[in-house]
C-alpha atoms as a PDB file:
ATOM      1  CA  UNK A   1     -13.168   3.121 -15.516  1.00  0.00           C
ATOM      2  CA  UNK A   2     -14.208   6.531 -13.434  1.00  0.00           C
ATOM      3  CA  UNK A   3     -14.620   6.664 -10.046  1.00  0.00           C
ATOM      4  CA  UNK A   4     -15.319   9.204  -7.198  1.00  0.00           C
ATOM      5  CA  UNK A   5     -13.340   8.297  -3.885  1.00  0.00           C
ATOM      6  CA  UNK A   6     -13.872   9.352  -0.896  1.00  0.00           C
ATOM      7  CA  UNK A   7     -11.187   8.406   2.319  1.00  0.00           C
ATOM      8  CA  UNK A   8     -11.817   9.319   6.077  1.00  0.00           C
ATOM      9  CA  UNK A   9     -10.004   9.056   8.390  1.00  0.00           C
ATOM     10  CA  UNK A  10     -11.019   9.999  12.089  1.00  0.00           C
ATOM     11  CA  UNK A  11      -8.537   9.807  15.245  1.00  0.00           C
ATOM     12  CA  UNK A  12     -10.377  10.215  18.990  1.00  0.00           C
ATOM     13  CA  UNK A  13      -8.078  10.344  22.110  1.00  0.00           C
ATOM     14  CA  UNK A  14      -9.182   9.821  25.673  1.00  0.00           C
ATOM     15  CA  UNK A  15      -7.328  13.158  26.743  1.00  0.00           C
ATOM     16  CA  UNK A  16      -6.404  16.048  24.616  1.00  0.00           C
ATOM     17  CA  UNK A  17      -3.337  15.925  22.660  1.00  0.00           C
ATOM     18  CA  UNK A  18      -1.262  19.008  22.635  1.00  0.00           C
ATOM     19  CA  UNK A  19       0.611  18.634  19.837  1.00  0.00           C
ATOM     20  CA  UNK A  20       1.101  16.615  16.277  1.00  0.00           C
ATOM     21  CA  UNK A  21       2.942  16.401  13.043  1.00  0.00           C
ATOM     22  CA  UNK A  22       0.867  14.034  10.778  1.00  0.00           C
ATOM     23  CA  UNK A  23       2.401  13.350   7.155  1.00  0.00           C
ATOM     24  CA  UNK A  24      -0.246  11.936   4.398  1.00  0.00           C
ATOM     25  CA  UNK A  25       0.214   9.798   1.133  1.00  0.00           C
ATOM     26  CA  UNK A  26      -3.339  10.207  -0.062  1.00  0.00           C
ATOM     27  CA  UNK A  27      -2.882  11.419  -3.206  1.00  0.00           C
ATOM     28  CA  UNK A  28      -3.498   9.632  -6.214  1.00  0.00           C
ATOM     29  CA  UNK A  29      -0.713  10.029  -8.929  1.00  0.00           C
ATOM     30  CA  UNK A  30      -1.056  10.519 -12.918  1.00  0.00           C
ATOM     31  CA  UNK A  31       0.394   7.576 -14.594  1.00  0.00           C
ATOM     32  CA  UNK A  32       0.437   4.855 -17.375  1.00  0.00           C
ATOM     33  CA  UNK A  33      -2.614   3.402 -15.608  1.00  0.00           C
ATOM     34  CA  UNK A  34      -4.518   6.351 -14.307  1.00  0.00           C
ATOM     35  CA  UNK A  35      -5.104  10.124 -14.994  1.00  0.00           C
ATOM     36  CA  UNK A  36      -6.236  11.796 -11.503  1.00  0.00           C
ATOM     37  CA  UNK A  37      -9.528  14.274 -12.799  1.00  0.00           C
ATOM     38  CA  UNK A  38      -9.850  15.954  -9.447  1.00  0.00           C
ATOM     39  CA  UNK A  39      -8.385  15.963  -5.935  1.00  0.00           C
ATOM     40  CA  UNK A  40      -9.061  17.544  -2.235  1.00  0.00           C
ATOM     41  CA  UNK A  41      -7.535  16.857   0.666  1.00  0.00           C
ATOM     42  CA  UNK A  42      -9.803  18.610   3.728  1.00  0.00           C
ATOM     43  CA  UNK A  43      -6.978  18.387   7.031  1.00  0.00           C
ATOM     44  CA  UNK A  44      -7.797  20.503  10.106  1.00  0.00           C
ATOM     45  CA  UNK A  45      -4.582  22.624   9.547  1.00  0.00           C
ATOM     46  CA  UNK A  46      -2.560  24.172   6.479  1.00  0.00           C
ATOM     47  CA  UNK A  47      -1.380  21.135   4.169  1.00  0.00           C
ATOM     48  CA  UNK A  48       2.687  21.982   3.125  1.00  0.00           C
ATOM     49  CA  UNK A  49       3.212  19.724  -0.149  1.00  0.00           C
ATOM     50  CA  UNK A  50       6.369  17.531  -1.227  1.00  0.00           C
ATOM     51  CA  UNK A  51       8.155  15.125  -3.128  1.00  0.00           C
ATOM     52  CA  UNK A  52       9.429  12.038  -1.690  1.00  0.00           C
ATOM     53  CA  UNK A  53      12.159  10.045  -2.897  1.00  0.00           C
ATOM     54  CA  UNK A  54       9.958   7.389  -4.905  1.00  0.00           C
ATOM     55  CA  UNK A  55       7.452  10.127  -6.191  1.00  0.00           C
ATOM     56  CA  UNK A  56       5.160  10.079  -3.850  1.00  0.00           C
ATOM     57  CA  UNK A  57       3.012  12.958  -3.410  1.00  0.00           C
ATOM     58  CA  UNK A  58       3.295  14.100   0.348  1.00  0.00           C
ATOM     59  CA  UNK A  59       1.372  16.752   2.608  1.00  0.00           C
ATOM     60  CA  UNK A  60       2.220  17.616   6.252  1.00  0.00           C
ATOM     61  CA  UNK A  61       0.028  19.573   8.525  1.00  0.00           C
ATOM     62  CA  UNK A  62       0.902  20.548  12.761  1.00  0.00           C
ATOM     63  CA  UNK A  63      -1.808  20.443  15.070  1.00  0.00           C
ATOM     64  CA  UNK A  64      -0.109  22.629  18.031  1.00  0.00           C
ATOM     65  CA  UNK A  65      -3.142  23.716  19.903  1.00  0.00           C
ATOM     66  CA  UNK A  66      -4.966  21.404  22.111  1.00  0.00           C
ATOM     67  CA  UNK A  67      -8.039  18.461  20.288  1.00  0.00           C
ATOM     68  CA  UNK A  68      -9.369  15.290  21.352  1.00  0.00           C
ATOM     69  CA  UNK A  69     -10.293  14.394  18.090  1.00  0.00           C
ATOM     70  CA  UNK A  70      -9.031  14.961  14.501  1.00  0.00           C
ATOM     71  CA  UNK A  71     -10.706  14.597  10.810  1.00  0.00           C
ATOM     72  CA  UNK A  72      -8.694  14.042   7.815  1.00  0.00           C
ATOM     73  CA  UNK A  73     -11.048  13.667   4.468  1.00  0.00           C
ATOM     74  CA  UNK A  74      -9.815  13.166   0.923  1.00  0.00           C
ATOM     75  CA  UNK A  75     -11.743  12.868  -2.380  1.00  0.00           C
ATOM     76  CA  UNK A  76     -11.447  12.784  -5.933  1.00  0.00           C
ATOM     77  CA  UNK A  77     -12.066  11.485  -9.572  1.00  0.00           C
ATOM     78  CA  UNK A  78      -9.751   9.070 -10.793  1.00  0.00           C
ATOM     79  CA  UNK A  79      -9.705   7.331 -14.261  1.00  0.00           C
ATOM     80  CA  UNK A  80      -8.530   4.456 -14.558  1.00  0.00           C
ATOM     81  CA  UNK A  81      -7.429   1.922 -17.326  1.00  0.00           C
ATOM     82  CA  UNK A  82      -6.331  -1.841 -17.472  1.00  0.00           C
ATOM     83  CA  UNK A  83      -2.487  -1.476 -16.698  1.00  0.00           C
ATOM     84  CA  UNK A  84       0.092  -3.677 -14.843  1.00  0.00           C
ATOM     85  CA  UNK A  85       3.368  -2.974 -16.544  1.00  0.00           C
ATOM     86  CA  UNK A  86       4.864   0.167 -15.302  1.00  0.00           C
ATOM     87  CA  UNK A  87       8.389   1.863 -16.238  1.00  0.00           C
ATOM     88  CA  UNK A  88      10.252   4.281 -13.915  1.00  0.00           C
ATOM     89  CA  UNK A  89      12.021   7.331 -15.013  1.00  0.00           C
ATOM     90  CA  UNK A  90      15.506   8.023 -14.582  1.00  0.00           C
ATOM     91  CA  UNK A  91      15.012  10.114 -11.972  1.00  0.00           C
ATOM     92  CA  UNK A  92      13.867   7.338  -9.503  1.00  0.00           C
ATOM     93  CA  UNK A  93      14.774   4.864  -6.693  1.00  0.00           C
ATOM     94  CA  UNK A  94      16.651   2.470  -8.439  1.00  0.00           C
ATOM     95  CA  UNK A  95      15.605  -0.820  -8.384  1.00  0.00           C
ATOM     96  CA  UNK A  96      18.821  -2.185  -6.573  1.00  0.00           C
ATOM     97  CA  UNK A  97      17.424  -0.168  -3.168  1.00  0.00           C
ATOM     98  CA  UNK A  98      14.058  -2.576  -3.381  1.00  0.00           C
ATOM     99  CA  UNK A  99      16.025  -5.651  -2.831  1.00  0.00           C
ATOM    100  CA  UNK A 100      17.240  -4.436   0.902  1.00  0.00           C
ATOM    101  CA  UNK A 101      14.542  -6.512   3.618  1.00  0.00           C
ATOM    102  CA  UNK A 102      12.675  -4.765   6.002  1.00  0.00           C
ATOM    103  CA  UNK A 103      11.360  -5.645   9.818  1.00  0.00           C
ATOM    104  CA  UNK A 104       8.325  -5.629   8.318  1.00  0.00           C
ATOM    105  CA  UNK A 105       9.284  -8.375   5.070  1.00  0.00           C
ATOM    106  CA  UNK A 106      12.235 -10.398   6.698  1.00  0.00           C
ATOM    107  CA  UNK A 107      11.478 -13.872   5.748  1.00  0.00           C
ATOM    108  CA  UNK A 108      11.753 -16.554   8.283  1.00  0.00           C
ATOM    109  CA  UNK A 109      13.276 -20.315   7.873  1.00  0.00           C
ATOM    110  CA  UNK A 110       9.704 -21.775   7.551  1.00  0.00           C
ATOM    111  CA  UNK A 111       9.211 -19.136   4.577  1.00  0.00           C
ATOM    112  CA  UNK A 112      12.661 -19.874   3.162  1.00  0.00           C
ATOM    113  CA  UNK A 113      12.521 -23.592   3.080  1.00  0.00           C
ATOM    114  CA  UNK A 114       8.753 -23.069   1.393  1.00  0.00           C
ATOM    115  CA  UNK A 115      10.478 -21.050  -1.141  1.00  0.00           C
ATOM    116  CA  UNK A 116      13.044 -23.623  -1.663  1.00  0.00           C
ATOM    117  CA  UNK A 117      10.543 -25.918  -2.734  1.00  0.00           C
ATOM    118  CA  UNK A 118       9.018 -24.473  -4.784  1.00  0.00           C
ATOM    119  CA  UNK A 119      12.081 -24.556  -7.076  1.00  0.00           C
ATOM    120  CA  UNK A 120      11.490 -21.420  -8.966  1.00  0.00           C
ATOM    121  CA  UNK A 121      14.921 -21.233 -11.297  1.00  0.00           C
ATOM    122  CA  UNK A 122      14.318 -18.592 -13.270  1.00  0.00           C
ATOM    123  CA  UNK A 123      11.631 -15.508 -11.446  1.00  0.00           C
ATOM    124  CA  UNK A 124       9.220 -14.753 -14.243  1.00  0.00           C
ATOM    125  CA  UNK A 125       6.019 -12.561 -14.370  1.00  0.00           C
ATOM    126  CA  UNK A 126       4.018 -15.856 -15.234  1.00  0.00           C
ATOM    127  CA  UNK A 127       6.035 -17.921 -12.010  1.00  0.00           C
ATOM    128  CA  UNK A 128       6.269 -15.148  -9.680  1.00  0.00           C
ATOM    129  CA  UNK A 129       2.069 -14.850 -10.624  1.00  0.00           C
ATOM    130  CA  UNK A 130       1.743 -18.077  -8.982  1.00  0.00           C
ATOM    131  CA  UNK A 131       3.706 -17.496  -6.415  1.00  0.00           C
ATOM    132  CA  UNK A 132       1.426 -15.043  -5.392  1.00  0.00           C
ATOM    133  CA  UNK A 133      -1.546 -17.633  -5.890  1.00  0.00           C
ATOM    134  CA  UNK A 134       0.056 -19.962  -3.583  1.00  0.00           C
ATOM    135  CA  UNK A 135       0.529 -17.123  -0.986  1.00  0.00           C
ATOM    136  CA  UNK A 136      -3.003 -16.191  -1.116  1.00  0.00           C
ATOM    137  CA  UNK A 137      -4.290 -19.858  -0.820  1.00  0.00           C
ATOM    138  CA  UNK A 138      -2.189 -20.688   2.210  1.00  0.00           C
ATOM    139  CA  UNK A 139      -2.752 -16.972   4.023  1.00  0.00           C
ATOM    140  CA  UNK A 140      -6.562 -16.901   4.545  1.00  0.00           C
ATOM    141  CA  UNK A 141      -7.840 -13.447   4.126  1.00  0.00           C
ATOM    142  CA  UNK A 142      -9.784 -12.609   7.920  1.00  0.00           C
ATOM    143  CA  UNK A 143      -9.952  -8.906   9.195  1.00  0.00           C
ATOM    144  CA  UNK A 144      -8.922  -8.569  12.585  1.00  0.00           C
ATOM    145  CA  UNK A 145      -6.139 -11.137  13.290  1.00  0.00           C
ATOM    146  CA  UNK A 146      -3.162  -9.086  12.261  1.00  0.00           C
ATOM    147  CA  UNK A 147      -2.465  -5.240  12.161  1.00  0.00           C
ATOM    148  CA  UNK A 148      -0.421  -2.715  10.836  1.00  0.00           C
ATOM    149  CA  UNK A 149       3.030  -4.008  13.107  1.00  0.00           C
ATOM    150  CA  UNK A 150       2.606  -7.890  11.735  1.00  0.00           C
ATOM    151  CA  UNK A 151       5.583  -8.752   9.910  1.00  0.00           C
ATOM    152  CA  UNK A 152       5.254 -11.857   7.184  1.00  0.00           C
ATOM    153  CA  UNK A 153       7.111 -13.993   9.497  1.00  0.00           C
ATOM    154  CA  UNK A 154       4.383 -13.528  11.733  1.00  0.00           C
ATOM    155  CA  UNK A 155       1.233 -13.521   9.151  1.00  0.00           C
ATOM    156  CA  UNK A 156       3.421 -16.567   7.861  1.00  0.00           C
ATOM    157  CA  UNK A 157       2.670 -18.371  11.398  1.00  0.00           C
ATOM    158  CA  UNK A 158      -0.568 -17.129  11.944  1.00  0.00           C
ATOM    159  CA  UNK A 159      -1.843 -18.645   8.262  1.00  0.00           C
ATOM    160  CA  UNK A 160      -4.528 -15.089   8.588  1.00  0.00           C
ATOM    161  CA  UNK A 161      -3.759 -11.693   7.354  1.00  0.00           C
ATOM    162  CA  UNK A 162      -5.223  -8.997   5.134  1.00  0.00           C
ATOM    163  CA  UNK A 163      -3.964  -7.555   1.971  1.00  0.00           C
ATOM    164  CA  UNK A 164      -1.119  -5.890   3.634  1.00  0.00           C
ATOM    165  CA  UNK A 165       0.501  -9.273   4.668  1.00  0.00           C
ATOM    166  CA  UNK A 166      -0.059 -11.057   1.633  1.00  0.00           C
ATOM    167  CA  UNK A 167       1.903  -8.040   0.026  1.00  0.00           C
ATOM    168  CA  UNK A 168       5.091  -8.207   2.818  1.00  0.00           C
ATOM    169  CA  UNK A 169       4.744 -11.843   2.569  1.00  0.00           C
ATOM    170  CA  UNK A 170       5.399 -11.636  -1.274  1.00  0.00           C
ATOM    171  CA  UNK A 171       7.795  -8.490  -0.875  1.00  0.00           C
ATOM    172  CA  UNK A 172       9.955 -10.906   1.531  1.00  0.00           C
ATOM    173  CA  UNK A 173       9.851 -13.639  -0.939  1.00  0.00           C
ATOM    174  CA  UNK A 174      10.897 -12.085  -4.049  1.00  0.00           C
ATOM    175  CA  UNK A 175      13.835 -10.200  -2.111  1.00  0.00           C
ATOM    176  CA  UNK A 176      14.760 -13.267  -0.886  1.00  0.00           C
ATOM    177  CA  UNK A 177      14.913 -14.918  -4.422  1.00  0.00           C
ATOM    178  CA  UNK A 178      17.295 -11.459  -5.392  1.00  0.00           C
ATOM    179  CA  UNK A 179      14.231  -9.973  -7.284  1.00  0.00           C
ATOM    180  CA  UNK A 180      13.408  -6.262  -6.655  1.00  0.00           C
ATOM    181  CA  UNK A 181       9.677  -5.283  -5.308  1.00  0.00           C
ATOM    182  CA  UNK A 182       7.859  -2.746  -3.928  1.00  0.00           C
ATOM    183  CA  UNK A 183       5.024  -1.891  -1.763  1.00  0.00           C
ATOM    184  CA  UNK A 184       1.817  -0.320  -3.747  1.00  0.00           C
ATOM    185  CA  UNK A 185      -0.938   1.482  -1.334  1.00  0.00           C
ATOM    186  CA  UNK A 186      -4.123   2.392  -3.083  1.00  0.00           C
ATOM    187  CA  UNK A 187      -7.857   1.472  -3.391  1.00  0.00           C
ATOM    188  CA  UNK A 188      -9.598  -1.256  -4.865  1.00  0.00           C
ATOM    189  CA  UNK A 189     -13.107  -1.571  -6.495  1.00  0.00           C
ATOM    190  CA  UNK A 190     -15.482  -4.212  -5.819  1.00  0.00           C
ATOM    191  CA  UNK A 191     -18.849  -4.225  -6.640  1.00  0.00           C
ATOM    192  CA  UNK A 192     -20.086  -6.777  -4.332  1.00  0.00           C
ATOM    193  CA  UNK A 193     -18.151  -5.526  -1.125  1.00  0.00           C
ATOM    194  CA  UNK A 194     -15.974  -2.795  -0.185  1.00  0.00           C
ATOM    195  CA  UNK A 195     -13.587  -4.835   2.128  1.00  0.00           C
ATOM    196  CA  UNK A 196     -10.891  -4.347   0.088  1.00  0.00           C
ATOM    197  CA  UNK A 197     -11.302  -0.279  -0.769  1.00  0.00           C
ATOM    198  CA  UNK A 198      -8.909   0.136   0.896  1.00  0.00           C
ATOM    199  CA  UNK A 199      -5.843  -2.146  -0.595  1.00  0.00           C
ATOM    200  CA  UNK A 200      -2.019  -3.232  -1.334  1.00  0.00           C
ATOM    201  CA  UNK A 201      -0.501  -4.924  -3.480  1.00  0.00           C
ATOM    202  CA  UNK A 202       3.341  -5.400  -5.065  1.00  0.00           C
ATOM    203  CA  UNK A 203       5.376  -4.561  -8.039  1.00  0.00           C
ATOM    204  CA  UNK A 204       8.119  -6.705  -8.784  1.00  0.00           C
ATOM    205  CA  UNK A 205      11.217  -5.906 -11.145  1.00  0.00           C
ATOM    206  CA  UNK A 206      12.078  -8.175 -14.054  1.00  0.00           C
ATOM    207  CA  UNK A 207      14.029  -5.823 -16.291  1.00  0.00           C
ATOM    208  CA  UNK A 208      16.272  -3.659 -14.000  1.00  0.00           C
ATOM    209  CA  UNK A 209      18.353  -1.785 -16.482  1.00  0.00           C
ATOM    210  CA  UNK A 210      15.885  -0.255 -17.662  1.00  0.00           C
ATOM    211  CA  UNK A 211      13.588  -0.784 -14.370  1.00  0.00           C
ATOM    212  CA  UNK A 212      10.144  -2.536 -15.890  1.00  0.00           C
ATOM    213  CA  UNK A 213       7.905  -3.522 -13.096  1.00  0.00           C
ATOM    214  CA  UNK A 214       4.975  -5.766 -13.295  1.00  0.00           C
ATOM    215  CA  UNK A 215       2.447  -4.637 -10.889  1.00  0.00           C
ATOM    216  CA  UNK A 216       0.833  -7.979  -8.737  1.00  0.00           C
ATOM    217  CA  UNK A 217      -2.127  -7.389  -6.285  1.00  0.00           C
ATOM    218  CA  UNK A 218      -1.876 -10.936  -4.322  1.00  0.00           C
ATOM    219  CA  UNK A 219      -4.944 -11.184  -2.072  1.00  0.00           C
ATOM    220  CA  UNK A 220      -7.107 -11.502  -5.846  1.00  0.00           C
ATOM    221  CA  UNK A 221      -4.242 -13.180  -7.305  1.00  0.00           C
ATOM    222  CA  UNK A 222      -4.000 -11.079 -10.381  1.00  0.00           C
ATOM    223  CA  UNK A 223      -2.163  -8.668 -12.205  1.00  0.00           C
ATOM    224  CA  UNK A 224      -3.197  -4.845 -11.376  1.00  0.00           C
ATOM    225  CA  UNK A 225      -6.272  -3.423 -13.904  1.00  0.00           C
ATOM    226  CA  UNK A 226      -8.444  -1.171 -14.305  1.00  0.00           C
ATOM    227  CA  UNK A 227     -10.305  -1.321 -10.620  1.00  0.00           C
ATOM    228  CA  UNK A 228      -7.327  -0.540  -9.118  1.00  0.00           C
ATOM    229  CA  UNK A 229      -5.751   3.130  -8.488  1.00  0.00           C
ATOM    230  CA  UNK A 230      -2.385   3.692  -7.050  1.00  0.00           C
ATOM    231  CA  UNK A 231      -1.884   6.039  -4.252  1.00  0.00           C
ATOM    232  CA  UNK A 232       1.956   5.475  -3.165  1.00  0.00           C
ATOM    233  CA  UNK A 233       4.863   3.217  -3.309  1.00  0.00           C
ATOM    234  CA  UNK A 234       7.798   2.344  -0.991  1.00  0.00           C
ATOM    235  CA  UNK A 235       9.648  -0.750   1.079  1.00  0.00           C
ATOM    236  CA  UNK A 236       6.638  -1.848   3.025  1.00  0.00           C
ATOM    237  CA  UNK A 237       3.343  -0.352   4.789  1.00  0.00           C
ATOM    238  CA  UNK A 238       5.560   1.954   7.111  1.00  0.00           C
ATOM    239  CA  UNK A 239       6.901   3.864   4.223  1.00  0.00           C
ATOM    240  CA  UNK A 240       3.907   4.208   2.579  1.00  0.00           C
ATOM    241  CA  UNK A 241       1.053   4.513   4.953  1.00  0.00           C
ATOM    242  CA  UNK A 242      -1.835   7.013   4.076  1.00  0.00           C
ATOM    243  CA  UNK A 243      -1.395   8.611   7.119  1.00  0.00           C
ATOM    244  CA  UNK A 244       1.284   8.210  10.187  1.00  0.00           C
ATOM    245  CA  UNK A 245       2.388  11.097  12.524  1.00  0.00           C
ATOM    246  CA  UNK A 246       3.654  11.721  16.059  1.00  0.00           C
ATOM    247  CA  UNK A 247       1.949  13.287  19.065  1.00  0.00           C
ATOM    248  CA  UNK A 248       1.980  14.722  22.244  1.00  0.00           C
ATOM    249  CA  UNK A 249      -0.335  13.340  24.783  1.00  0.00           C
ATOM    250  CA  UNK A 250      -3.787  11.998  23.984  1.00  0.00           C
ATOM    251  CA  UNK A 251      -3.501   8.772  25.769  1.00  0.00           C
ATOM    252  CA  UNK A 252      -5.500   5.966  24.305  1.00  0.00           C
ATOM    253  CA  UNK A 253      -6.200   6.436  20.589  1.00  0.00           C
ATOM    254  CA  UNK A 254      -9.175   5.237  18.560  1.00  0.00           C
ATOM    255  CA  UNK A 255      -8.958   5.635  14.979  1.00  0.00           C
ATOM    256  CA  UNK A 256     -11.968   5.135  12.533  1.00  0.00           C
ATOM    257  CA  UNK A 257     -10.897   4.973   8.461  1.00  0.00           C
ATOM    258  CA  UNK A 258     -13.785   4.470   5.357  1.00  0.00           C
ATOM    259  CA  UNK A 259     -13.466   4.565   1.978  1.00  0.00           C
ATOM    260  CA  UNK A 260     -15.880   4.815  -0.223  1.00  0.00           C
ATOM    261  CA  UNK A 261     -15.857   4.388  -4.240  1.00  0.00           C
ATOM    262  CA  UNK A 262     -18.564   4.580  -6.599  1.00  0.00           C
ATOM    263  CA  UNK A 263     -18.185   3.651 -10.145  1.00  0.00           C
ATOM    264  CA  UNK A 264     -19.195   6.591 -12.245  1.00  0.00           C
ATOM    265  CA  UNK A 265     -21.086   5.272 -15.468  1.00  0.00           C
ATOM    266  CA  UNK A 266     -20.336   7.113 -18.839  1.00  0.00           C
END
């Protein structure tokens, strides 16, 4: 599959802001399930590119002049094929460092005891699949009840969340059960709605010697394919977040975010 994305992101502030660092993961990587044709990233400052510790492709721009409002705009052509086994090279994050919890994935008793029952001896792509089912059946997908600082011990009480919880809920459980996963941040496409452009899913490690992941996407409650492209991965959201910074001033900050993809037909 081909498709042209566009991401905005817009921040207004009720006063001006006098200074920010904002640091982006909006980059789409090449990979085993995607080869990235084209790629802009339109920031209202000078972008200074890096290298993060789990290959993430990283810009940073200051703001240090006064603005009540900010634009950040990124677009592209990604290709895309039907992939969800993915193999690191040497050079990364070993798997080991993906079993450590987060705030954001610590599991609670309720989740604990659930896992209990379910009496899953041996973690398998095939069990840890349905695992995922049964998270996405008893967390009902609703916009609006949770945000970006809901842990899965909270989405886990609440029985609501988005993509994002389904994924810490699932991150939580498999580190729990001494299996290594990962946060994935990307896009999504869907023909008949674009609630879920913007999406997250997991990879979880079966093979750590030679660190195989299988890549999960929970909220459709199937492995990853060819309508979805990877943007970063990390411990949870706050590692990975498309864009997160620090300011000065502003006061009371609204922030818009649309993406956009249209399939491109051969």
């Amino acid at each position: 599959m081909r498709y042209i994305i566009t991401h905005r992101t817009e921040y207004l502030y009720e006063r001006s802001v006098h200074h920010s660092i904002q640091e982006l993961r909006l980059t789409p990587q090449d990979s085993t399930s995607q080869l990235l044709e084209r790629w802009k990233i339109n920031a209202p400052s000078k972008l200074t590119e890096s290298i993060d510790a789990f290959g993430n492709i990283c810009h940073v721009f200051v703001l240090d002049q006064n603005y009540s409002g900010m634009l950040i705009e990124a677009n592209g052509e990604v290709l895309t094929k039907d992939q969800f086994i993915f193999t690191d090279p040497k050079s990364a994050v070993s798997p080991y460092y993906l079993l450590q919890q987060t705030p954001l994935t610590e599991p609670s008793d309720e989740m604990k005891h659930y896992l209990l029952e379910k009496k899953i001896s041996k973690p398998t792509p095939e069990s840890m699949m349905q695992l995922a089912i049964d998270i996405q059946r008893k967390i009902n997908y609703e916009k609006g009840i949770t945000n970006s600082n809901t842990t899965a011990a909270q989405a886990w009480k609440l029985k609501s969340g988005v993509c994002q919880d389904h994924s810490h809920i699932m991150l939580g459980l498999c580190r729990y059960l001494k299996v290594p996963a990962r946060y994935v941040s990307g896009y999504f496409y869907d023909e008949n709605s674009s609630d879920m452009a913007s999406h997250a899913w997991v990879d979880v490690c079966f093979d750590i010697d030679n660190a195989i992941w299988h890549s999960i996407d929970i909220t459709n409650g199937c492995f990853s394919n060819e309508r979805h492209i990877r943007l970063a991965i990390g411990r949870d959201y706050s590692h990975v977040a498309p864009v997160k910074g620090i300011r000065s001033g502003g006061g009371i900050e609204q922030l818009n975010s649309k993406v956009s993809i249209e399939k491109v037909l051969n």
